[in-house]
C-alpha atoms as a PDB file:
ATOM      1  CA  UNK A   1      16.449  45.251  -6.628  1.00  0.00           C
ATOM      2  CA  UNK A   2      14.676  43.804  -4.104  1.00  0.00           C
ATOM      3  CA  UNK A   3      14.265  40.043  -2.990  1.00  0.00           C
ATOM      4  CA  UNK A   4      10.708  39.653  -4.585  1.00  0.00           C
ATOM      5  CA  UNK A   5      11.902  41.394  -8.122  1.00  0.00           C
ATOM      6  CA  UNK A   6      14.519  38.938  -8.902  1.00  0.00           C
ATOM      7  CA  UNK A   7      13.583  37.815 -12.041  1.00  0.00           C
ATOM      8  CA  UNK A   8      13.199  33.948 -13.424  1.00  0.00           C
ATOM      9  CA  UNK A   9      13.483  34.207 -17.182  1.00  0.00           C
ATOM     10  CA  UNK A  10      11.139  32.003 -18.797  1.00  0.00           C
ATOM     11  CA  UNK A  11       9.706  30.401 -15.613  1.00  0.00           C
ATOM     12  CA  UNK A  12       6.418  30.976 -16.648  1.00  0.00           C
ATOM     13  CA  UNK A  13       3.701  30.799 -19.354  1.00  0.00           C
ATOM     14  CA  UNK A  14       0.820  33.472 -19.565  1.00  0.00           C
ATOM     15  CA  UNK A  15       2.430  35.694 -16.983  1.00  0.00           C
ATOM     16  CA  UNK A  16       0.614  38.246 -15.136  1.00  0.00           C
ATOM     17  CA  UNK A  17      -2.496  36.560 -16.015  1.00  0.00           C
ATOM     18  CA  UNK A  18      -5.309  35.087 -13.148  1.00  0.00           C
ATOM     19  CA  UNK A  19      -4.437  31.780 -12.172  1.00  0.00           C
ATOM     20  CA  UNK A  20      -0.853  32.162 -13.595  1.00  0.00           C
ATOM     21  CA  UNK A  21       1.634  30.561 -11.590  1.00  0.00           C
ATOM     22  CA  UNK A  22      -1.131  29.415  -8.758  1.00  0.00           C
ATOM     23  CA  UNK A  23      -0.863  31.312  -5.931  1.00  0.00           C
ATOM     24  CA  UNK A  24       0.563  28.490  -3.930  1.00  0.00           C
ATOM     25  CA  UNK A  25       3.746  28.485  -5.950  1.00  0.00           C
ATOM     26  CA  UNK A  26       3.708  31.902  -6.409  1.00  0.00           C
ATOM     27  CA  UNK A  27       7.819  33.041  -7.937  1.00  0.00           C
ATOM     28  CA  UNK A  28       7.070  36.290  -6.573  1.00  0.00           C
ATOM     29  CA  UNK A  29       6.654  35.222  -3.212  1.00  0.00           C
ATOM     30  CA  UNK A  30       9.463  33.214  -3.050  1.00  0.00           C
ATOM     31  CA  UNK A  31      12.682  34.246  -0.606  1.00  0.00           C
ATOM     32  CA  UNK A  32      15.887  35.325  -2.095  1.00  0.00           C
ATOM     33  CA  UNK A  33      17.537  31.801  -0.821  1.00  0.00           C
ATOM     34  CA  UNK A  34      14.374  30.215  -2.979  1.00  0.00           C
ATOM     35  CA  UNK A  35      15.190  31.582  -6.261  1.00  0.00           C
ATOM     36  CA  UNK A  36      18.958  30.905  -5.987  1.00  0.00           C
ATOM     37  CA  UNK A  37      18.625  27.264  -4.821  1.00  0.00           C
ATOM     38  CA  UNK A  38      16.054  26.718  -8.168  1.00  0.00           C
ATOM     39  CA  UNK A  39      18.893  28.513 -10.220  1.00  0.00           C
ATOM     40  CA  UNK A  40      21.624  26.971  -9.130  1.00  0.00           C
ATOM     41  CA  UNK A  41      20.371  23.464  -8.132  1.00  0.00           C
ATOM     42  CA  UNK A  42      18.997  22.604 -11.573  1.00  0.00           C
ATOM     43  CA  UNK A  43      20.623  18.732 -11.842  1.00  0.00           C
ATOM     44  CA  UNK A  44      19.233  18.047  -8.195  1.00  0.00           C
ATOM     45  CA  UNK A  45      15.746  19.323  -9.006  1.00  0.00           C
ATOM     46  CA  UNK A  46      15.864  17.427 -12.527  1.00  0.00           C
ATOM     47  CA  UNK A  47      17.274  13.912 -10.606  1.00  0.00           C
ATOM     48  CA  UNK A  48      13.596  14.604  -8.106  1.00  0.00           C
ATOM     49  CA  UNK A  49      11.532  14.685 -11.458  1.00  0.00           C
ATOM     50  CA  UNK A  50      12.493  12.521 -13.205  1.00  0.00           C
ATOM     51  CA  UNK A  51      11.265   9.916 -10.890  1.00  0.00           C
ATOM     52  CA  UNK A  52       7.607  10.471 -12.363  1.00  0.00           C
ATOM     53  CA  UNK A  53       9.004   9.041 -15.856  1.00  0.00           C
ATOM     54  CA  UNK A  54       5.857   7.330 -17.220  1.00  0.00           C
ATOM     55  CA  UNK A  55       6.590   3.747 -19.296  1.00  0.00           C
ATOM     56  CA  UNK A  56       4.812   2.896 -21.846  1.00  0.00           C
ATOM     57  CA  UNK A  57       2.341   0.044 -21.183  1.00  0.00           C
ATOM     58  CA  UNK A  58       2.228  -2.572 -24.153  1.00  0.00           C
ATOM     59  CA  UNK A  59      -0.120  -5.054 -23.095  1.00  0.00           C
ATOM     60  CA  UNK A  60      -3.324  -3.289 -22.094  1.00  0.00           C
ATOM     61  CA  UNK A  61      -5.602  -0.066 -23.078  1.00  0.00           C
ATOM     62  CA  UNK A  62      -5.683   3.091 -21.458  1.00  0.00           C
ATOM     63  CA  UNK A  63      -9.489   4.493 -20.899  1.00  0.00           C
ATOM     64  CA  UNK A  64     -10.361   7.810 -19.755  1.00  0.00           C
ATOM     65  CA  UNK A  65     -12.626   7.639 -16.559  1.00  0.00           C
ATOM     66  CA  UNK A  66     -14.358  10.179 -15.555  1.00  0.00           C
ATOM     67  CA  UNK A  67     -15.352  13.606 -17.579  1.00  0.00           C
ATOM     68  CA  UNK A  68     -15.335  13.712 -20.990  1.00  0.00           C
ATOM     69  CA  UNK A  69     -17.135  16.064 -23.044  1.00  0.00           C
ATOM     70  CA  UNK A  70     -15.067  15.806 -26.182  1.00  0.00           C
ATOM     71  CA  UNK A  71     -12.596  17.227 -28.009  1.00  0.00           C
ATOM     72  CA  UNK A  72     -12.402  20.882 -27.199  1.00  0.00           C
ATOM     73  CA  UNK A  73     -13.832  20.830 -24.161  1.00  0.00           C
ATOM     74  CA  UNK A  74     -12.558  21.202 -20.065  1.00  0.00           C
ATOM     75  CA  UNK A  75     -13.258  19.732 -17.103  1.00  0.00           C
ATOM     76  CA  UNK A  76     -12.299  18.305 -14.155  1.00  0.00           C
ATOM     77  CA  UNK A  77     -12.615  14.741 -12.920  1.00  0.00           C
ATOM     78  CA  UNK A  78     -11.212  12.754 -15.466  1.00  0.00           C
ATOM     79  CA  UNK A  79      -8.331  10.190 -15.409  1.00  0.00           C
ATOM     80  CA  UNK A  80      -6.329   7.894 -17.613  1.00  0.00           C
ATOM     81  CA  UNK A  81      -6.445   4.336 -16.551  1.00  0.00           C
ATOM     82  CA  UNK A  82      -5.856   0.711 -17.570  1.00  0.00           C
ATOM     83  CA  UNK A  83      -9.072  -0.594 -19.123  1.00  0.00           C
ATOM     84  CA  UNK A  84      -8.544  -4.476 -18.266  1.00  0.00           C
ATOM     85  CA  UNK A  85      -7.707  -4.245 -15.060  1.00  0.00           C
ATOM     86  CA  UNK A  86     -10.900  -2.550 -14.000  1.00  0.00           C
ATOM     87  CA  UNK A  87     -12.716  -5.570 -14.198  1.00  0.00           C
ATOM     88  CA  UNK A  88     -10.696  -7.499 -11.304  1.00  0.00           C
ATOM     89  CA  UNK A  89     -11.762  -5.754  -8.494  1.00  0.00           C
ATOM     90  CA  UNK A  90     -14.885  -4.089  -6.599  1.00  0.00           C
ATOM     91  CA  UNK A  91     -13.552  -2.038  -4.094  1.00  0.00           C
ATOM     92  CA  UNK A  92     -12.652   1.552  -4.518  1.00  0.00           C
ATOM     93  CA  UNK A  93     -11.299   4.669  -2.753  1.00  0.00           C
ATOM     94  CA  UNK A  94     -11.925   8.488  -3.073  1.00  0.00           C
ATOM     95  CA  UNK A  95      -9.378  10.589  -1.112  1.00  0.00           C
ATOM     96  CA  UNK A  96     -10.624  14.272  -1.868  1.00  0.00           C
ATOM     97  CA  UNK A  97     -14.445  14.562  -2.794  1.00  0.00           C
ATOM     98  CA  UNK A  98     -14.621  18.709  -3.764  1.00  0.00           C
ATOM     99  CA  UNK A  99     -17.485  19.421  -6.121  1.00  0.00           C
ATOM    100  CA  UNK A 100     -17.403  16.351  -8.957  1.00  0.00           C
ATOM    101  CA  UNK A 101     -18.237  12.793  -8.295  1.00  0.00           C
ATOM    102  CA  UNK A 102     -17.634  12.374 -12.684  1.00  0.00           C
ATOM    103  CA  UNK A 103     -14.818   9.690 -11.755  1.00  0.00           C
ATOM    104  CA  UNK A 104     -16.381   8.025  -8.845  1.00  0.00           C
ATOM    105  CA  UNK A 105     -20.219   7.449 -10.792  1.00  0.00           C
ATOM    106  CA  UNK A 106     -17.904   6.410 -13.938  1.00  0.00           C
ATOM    107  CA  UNK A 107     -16.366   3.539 -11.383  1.00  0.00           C
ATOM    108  CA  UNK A 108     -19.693   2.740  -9.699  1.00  0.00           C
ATOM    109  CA  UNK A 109     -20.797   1.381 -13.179  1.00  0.00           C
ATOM    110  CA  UNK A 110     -18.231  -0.436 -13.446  1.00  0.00           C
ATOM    111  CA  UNK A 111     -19.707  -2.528 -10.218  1.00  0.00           C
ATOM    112  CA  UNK A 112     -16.968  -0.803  -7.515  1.00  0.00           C
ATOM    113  CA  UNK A 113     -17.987   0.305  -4.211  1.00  0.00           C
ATOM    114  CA  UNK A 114     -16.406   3.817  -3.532  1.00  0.00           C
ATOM    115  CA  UNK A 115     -15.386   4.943  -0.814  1.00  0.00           C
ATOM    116  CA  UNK A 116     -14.756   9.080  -0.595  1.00  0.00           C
ATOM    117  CA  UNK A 117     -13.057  11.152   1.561  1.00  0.00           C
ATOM    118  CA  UNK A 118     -13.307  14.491   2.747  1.00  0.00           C
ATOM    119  CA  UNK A 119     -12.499  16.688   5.523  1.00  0.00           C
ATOM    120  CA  UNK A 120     -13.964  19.837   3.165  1.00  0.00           C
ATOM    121  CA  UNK A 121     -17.416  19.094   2.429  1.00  0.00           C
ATOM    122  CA  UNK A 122     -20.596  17.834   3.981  1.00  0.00           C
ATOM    123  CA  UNK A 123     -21.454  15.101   2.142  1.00  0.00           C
ATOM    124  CA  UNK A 124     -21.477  14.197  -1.582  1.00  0.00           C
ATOM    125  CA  UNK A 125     -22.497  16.259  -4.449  1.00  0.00           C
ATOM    126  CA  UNK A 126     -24.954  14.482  -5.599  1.00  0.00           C
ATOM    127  CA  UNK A 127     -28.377  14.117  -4.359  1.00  0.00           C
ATOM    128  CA  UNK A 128     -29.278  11.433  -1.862  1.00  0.00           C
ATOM    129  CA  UNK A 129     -31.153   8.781  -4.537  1.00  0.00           C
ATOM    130  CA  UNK A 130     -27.967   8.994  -6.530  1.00  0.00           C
ATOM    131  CA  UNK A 131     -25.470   8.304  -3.602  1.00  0.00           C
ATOM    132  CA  UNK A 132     -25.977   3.922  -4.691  1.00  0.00           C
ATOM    133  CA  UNK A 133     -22.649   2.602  -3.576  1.00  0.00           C
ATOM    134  CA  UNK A 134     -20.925   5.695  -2.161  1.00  0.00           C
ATOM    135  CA  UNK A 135     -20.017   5.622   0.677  1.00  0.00           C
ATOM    136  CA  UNK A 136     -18.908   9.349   2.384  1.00  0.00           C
ATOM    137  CA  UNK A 137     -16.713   9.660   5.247  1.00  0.00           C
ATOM    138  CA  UNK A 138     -16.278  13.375   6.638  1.00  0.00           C
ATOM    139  CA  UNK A 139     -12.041  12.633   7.860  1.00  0.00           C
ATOM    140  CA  UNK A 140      -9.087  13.695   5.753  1.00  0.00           C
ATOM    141  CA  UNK A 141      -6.274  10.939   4.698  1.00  0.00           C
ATOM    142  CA  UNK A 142      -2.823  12.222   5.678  1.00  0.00           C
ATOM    143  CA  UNK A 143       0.743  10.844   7.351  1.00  0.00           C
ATOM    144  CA  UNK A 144      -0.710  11.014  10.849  1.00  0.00           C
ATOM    145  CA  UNK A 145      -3.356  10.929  12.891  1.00  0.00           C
ATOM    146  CA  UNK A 146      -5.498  14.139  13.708  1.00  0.00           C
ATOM    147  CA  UNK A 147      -8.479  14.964  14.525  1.00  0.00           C
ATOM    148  CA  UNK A 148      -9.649  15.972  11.275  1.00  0.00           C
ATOM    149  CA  UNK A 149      -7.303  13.335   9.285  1.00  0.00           C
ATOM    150  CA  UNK A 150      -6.252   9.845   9.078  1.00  0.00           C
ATOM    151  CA  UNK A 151      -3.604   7.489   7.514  1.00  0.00           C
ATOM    152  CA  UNK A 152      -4.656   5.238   4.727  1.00  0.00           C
ATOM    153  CA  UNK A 153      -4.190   2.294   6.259  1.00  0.00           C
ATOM    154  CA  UNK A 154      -6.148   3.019   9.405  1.00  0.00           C
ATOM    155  CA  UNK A 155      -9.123   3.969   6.287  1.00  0.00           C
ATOM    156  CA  UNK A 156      -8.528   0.493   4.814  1.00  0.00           C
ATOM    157  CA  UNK A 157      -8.637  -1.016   8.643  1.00  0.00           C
ATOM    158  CA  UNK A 158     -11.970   0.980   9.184  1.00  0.00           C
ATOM    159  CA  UNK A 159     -13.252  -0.724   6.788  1.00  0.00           C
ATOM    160  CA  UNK A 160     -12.973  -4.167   6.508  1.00  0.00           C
ATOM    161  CA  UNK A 161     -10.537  -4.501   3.927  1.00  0.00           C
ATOM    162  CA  UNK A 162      -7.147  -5.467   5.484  1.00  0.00           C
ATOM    163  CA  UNK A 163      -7.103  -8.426   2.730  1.00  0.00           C
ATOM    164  CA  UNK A 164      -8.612  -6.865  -0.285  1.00  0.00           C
ATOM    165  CA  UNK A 165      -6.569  -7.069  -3.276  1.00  0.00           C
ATOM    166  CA  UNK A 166      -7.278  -5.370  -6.525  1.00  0.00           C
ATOM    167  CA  UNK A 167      -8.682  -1.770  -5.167  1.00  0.00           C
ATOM    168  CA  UNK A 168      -8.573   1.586  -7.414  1.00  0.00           C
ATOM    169  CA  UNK A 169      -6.999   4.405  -5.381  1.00  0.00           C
ATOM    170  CA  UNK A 170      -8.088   8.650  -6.834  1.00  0.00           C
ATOM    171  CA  UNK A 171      -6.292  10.997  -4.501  1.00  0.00           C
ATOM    172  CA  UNK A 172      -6.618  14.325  -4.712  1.00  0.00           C
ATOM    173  CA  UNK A 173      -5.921  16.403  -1.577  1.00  0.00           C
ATOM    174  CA  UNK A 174      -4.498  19.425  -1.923  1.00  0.00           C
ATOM    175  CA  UNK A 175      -0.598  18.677  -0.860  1.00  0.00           C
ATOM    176  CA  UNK A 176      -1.171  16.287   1.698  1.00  0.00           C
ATOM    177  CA  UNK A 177      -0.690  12.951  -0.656  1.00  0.00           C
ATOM    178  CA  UNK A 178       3.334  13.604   0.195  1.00  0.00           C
ATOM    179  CA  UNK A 179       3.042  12.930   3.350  1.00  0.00           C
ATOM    180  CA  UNK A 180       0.689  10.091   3.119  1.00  0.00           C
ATOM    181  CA  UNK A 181       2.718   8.409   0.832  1.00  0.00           C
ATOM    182  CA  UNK A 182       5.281   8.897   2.574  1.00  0.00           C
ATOM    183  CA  UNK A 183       4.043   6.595   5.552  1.00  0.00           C
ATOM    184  CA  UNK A 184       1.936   3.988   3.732  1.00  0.00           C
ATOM    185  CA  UNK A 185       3.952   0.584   4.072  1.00  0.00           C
ATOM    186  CA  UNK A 186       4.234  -1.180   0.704  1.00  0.00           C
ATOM    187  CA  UNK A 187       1.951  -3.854   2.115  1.00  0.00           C
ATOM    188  CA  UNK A 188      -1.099  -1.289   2.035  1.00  0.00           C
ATOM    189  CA  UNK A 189      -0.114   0.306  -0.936  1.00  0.00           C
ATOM    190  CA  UNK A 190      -0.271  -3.321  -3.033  1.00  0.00           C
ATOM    191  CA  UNK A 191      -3.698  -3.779  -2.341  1.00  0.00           C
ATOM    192  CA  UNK A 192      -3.972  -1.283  -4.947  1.00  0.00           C
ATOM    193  CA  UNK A 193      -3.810  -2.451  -8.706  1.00  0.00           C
ATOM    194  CA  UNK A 194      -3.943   1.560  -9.959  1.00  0.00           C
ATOM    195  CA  UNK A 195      -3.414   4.528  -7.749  1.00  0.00           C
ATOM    196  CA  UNK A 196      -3.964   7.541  -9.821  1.00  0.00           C
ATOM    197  CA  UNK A 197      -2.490  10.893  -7.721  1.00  0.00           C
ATOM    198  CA  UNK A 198      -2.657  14.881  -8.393  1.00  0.00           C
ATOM    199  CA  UNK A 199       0.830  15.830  -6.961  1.00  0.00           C
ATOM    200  CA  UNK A 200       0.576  19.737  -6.250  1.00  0.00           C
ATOM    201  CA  UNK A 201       3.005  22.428  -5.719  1.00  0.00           C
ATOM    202  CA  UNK A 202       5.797  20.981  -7.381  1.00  0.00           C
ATOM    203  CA  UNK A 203       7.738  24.291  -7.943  1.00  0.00           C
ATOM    204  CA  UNK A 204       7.149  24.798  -4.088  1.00  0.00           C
ATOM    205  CA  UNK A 205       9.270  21.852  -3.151  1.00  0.00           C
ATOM    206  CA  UNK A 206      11.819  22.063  -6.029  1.00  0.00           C
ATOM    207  CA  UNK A 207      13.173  25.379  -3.654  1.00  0.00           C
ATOM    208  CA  UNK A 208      15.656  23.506  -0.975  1.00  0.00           C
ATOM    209  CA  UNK A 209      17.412  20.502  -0.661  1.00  0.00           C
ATOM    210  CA  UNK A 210      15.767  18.550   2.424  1.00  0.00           C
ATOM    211  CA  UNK A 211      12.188  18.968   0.984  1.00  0.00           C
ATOM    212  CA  UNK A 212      13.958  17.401  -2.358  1.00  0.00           C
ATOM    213  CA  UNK A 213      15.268  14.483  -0.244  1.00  0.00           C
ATOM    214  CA  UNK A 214      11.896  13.725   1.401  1.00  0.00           C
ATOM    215  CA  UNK A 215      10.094  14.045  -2.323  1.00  0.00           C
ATOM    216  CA  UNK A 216      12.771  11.601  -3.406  1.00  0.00           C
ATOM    217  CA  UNK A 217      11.460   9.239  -0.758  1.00  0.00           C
ATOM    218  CA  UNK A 218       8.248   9.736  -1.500  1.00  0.00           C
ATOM    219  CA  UNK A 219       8.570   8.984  -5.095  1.00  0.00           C
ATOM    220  CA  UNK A 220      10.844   6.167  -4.950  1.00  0.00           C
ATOM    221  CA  UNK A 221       8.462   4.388  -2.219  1.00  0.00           C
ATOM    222  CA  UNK A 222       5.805   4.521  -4.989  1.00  0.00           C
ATOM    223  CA  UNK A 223       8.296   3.274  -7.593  1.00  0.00           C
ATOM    224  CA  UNK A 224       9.404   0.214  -5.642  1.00  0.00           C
ATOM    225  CA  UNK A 225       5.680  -1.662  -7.072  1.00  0.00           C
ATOM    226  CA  UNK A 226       4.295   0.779  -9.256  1.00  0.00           C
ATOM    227  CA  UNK A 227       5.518   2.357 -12.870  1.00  0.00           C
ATOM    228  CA  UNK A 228       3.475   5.244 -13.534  1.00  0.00           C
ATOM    229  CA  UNK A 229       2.245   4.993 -17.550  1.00  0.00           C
ATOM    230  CA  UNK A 230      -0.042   8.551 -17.578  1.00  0.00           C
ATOM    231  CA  UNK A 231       0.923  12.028 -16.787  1.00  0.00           C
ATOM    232  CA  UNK A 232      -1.270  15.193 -17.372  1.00  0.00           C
ATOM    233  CA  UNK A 233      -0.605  18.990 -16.201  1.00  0.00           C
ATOM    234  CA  UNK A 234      -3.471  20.552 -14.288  1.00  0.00           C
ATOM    235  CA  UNK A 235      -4.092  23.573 -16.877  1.00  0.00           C
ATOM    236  CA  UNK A 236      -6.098  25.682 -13.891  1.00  0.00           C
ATOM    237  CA  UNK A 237      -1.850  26.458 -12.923  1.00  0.00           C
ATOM    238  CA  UNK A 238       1.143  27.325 -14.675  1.00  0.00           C
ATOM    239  CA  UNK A 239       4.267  25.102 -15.145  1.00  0.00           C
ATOM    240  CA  UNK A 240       8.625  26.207 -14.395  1.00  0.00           C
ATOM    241  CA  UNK A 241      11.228  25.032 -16.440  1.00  0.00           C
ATOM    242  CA  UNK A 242      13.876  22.334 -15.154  1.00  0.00           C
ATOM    243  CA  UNK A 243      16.949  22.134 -17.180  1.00  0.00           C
ATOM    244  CA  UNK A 244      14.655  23.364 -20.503  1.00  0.00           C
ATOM    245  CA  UNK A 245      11.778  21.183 -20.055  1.00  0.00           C
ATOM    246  CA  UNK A 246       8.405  21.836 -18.566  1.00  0.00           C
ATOM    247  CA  UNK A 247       7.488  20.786 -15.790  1.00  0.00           C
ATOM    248  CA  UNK A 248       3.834  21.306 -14.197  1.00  0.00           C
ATOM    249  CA  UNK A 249       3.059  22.737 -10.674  1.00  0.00           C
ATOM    250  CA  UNK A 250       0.566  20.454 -10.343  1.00  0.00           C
ATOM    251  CA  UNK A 251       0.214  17.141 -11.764  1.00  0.00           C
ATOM    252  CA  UNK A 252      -2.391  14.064 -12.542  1.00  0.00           C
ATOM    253  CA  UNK A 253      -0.379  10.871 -12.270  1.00  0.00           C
ATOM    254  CA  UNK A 254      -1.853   7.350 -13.191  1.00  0.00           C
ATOM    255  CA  UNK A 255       0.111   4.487 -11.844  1.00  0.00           C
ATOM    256  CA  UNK A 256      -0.675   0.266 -12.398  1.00  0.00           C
ATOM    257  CA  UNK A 257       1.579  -2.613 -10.101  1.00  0.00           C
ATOM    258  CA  UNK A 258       4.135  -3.610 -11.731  1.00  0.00           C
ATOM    259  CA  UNK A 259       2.856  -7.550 -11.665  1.00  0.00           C
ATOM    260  CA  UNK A 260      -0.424  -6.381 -13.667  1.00  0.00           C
ATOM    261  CA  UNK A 261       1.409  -5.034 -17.096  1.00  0.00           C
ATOM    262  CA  UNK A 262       3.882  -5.618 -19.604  1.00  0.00           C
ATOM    263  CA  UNK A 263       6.067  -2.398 -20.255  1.00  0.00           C
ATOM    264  CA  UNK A 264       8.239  -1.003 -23.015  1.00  0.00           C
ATOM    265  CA  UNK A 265      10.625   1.998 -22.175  1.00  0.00           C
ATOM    266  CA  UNK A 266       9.356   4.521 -24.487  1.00  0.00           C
ATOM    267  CA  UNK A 267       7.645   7.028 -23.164  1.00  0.00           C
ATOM    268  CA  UNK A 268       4.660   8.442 -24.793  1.00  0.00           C
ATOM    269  CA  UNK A 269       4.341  12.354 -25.620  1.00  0.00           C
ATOM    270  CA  UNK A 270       1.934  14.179 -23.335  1.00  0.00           C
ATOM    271  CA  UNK A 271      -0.742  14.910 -23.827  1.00  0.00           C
ATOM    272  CA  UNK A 272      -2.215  12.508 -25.182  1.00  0.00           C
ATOM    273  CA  UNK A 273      -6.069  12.321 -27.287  1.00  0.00           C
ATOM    274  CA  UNK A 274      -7.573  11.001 -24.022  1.00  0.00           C
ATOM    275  CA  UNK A 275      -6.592  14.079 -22.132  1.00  0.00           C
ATOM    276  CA  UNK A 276      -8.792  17.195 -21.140  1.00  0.00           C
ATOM    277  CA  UNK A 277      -7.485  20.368 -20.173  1.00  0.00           C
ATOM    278  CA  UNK A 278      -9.073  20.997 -16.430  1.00  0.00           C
ATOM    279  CA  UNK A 279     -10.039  24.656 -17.229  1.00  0.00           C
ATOM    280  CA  UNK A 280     -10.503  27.064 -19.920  1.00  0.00           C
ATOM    281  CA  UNK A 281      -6.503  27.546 -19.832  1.00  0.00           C
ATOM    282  CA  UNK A 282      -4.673  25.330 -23.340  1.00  0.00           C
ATOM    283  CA  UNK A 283      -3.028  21.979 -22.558  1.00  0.00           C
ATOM    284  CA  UNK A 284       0.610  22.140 -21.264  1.00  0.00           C
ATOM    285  CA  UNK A 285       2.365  20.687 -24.130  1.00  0.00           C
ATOM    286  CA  UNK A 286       4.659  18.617 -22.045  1.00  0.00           C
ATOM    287  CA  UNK A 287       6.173  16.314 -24.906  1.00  0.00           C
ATOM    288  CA  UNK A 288       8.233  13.443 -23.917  1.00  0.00           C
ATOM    289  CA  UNK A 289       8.959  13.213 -20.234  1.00  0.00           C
ATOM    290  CA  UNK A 290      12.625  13.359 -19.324  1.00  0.00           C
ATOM    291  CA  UNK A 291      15.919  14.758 -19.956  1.00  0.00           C
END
């Protein structure tokens, strides 16, 4: 047998089909070492994972922003957040533009100014008598400094808004949110009153035990102010079993400060009626989060 054949029983849905597991996470392409540590390292991987336990929030509702074409229907662009809370501030941020603005016009009409970022593109996707209150910078938001990225801090600096409180936070850039959460002091990241995240590759970094440690980090620096309440699977990629439950290679996390809700410890079962699968692909039907 050779190191690409050894099989993962049951690590995948819809094998063998396009799009299934993303080619970023690709099992096959995974090293001998890889597949053992996931095989063997099961509790470890589990303990990393569980950190995105969502809470159930009991004294506010949950809107979808963003796309929504109905029941049935796909899309990118959309995301769960806490209704109430969108009314106390005016200041938003778009880390990772792509080809939808669906979340960022949803937000302008709620009286925000956005402001989107994106190494990728040339400007918005929307035409120019429609760009009211966006606001594009052409810079990436990572860890570090470089001279096609920045940290989010030195964003906030650039800006003017050192001393803003209440901001909305979408982030969606393609792996590098680890590291810029990572390095984001707790003093930026409260300026926030909902961060909502797409965590990718999660598979990729569930494969040793030093990138565990530094997701561990990651995760528990976002914990020490923020609960997340919302968790979706990106359906455009496929999902790996921990310890007999599902979890997603890539993931749409909404999180609130813990000072702005009230909080029971159920959690809910995912997904929920506001969700939309992002492609043509079913839902991931992750149930209850947790072991």
């Amino acid at each position: 047998m050779i190191e690409s054949e050894l099989p993962l029983p049951g690590l995948y849905a819809w094998e063998g089909q396009k799009g299934w597991p993303s080619t970023q996470s690709n099992h096959k392409r995974m090293s001998m070492q890889q597949k053992l540590f996931y095989m063997q390292r099961q509790d470890e991987i589990q303990k990393t994972w569980s950190l995105l336990k969502p809470r159930q929030i009991t004294s506010h509702n949950l809107v979808r922003i963003g796309k929504d074409q109905g029941p049935g229907q796909y899309g990118d662009g959309g995301y769960i957040m806490v209704d109430e809370l969108l009314d106390q501030g005016n200041i938003a941020y778009s880390f990772g533009v792509g080809g939808t603005m669906d979340w960022e016009v949803d937000i302008r009409e709620r009286g925000y100014q956005i402001h989107c970022y994106d190494p990728t593109v040339n400007g918005l996707p929307c035409p120019e008598e429609e760009q009211e209150n966006l606001h594009f910078h052409k810079v990436g938001i990572s860890g570090q400094e470089t001279d096609t990225h920045i940290t989010m801090a030195t964003a906030i600096a650039a800006n003017g808004h050192e001393n803003e409180k209440n901001m909305l936070l979408q982030c969606d850039i393609e792996g590098h949110e680890w590291a810029a959460f990572a390095t984001t002091p707790q003093k930026t990241l409260c300026q926030f009153s909902q961060i909502l995240i797409e965590f990718h590759w999660l598979l990729r970094f569930s494969t040793d035990l030093q990138t565990l440690a530094f997701i561990q980090r990651v995760l528990k620096n976002l914990n020490k102010n923020f609960t997340p309440y919302h968790i979706h699977a990106n359906t455009a990629v496929g999902y790996f079993m921990v310890n007999g439950k599902k979890v997603p290679e890539v993931m749409e996390i909404s999180y609130v400060r813990n000072d702005l809700c009230e909080f029971s410890n159920d959690s809910p079962t995912f997904p929920t009626e506001l969700d939309r699968p992002n492609s043509k692909k079913p839902e991931i039907q992750i149930g209850k989060w947790g072991w």
